[in-house]
Each structure stands twice: as structure tokens, then as C-alpha cells.
C-alpha atoms as a PDB file:
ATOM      1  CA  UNK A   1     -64.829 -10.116-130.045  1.00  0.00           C
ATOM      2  CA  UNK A   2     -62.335 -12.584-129.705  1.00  0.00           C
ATOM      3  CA  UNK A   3     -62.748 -15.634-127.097  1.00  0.00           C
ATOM      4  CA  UNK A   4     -60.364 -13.967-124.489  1.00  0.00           C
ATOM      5  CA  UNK A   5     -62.541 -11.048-124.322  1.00  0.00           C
ATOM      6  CA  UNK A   6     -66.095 -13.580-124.155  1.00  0.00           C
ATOM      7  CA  UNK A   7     -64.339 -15.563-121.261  1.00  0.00           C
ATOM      8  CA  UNK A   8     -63.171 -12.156-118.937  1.00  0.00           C
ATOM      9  CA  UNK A   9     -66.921 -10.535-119.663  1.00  0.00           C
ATOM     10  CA  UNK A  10     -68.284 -13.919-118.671  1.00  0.00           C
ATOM     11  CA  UNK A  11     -65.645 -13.791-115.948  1.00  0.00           C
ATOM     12  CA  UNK A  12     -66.654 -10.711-114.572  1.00  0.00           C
ATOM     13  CA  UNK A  13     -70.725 -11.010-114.988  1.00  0.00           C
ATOM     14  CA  UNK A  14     -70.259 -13.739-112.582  1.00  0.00           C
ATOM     15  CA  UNK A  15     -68.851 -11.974-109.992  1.00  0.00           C
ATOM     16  CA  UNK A  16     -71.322  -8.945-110.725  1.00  0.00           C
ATOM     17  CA  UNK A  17     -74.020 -11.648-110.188  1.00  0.00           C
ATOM     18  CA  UNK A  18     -72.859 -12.879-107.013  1.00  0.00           C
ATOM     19  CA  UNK A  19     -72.547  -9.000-105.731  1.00  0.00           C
ATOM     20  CA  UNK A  20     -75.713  -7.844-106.653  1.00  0.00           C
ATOM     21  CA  UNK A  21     -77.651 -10.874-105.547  1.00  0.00           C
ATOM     22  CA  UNK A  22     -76.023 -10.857-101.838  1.00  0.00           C
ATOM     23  CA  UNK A  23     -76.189  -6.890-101.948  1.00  0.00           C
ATOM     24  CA  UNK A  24     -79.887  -6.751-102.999  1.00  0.00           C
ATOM     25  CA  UNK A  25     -80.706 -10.015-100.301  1.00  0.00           C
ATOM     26  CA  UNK A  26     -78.573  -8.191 -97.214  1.00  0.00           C
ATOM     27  CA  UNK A  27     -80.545  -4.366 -98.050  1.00  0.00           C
ATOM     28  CA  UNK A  28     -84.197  -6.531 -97.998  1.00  0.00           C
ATOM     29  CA  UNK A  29     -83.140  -8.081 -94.833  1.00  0.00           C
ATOM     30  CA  UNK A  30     -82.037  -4.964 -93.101  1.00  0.00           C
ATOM     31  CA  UNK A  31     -84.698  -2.720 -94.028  1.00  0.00           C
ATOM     32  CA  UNK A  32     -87.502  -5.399 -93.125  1.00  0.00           C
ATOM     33  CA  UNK A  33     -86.273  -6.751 -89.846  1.00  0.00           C
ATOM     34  CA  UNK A  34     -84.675  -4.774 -86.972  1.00  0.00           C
ATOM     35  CA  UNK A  35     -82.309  -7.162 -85.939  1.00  0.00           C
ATOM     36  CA  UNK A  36     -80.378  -8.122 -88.634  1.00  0.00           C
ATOM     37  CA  UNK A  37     -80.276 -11.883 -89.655  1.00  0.00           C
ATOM     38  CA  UNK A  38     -76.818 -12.718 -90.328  1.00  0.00           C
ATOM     39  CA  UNK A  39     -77.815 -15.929 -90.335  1.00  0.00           C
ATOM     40  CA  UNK A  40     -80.714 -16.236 -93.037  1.00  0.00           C
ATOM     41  CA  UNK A  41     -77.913 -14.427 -95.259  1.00  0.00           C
ATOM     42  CA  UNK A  42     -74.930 -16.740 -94.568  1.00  0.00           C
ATOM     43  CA  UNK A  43     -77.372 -19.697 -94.995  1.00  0.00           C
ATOM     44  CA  UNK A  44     -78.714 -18.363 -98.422  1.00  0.00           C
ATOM     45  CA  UNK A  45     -75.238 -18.402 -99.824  1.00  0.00           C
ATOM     46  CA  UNK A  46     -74.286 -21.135 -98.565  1.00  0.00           C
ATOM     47  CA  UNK A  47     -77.265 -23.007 -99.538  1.00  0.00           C
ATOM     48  CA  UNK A  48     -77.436 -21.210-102.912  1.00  0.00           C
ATOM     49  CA  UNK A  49     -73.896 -21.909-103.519  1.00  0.00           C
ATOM     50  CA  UNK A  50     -74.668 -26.018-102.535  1.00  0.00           C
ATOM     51  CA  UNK A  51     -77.409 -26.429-105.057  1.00  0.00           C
ATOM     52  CA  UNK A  52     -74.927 -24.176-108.095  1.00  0.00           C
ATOM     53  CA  UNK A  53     -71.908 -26.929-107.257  1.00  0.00           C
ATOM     54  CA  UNK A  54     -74.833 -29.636-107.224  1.00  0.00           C
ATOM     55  CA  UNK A  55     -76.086 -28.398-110.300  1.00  0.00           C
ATOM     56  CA  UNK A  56     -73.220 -27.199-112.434  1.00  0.00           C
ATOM     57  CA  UNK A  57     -70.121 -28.549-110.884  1.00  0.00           C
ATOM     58  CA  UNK A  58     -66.960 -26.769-111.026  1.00  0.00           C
ATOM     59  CA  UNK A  59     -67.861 -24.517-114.435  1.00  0.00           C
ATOM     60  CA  UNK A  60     -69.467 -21.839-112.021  1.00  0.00           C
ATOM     61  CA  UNK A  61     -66.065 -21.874-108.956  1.00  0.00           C
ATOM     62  CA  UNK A  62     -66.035 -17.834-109.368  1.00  0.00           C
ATOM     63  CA  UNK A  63     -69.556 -17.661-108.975  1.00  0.00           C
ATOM     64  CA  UNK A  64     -69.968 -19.731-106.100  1.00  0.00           C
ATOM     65  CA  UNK A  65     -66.690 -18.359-104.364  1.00  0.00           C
ATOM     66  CA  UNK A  66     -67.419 -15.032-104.762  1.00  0.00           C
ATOM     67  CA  UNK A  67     -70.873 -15.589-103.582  1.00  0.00           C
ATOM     68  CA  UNK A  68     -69.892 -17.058-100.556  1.00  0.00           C
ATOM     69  CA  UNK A  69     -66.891 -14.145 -99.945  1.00  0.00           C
ATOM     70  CA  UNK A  70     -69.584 -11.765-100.434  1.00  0.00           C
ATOM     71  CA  UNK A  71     -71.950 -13.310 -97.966  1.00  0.00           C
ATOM     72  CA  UNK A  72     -69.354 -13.123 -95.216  1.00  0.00           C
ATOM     73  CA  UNK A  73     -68.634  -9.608 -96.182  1.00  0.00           C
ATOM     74  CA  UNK A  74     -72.294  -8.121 -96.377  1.00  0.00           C
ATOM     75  CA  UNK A  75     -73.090 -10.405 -93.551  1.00  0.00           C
ATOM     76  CA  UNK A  76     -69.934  -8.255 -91.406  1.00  0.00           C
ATOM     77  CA  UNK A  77     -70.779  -4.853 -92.818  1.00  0.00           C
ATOM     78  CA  UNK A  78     -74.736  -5.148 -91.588  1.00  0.00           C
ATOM     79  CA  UNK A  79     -73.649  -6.271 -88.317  1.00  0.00           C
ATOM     80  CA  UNK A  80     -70.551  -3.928 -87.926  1.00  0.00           C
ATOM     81  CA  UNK A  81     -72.663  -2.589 -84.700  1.00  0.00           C
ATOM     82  CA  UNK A  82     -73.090  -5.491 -82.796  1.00  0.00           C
ATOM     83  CA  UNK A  83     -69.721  -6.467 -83.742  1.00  0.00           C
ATOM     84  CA  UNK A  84     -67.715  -3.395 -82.167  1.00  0.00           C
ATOM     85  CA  UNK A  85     -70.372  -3.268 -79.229  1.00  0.00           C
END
């Protein structure tokens, strides 16, 4: 493989990261509480995405902005009810 093909697969399994994390967090919360926290699972990616800047710095900015987008999103889709009601 050449180095453009390492850096879009590395690219890519950091956005697949940050999907299946929030996506596995956001199913545990809905199926164990009735009321969904949309708090707990904005403050996990937020928090999560504090201590990756802390720790890494800017290597990780697709990581932590695509955790963060898909945070917001999961956070919207779990709540859709309460939203429209």
C-alpha cells in the first residue's frame, strides 16, 4: 500500500471509531433508562473528546470532531420524540 492509501484507511477508522463508540453508548442508554439522557451522552463526548485533545493534541481533529458531530446527532435522533412533542 502506498502512504496515501495508509493515511485515508487511518482517515476513515477514525471516523468509524467515533460512530460506533457514540452509536453503541446512545443504544445502552436508551435501552437501560426510560427517559433518555441526552445529557450523560453529550457530556461523554464532550468529556471524551477534552481528555483526546489533552492527550494527543491536534493529530486526532477528525476523531474528536466527528465524535462530537455524532454526539449531537445520536443525542437528536434518541430524543426526536420529545423534540416534535
Amino acid at each position: 500500500m502506498t502512504q496515501y492509501n495508509l493515511e485515508e484507511l487511518r482517515l476513515l477508522n477514525q471516523v468509524l471509531l467515533a460512530l460506533f463508540m457514540v452509536a453503541d453508548f446512545a443504544l445502552l442508554l436508551f435501552f437501560y433508562n426510560s427517559p433518555f439522557p441526552w445529557f450523560s451522552l453529550l457530556g461523554s463526548g464532550i468529556g471524551l473528546a477534552i481528555i483526546v485533545f489533552c492527550w494527543a493534541g491536534r493529530k486526532y481533529t477528525l476523531f474528536i470532531a466527528s465524535l462530537l458531530v455524532f454526539s449531537a446527532i445520536h443525542t437528536i435522533v434518541y430524543n426526536w420524540s420529545s423534540i416534535v412533542h
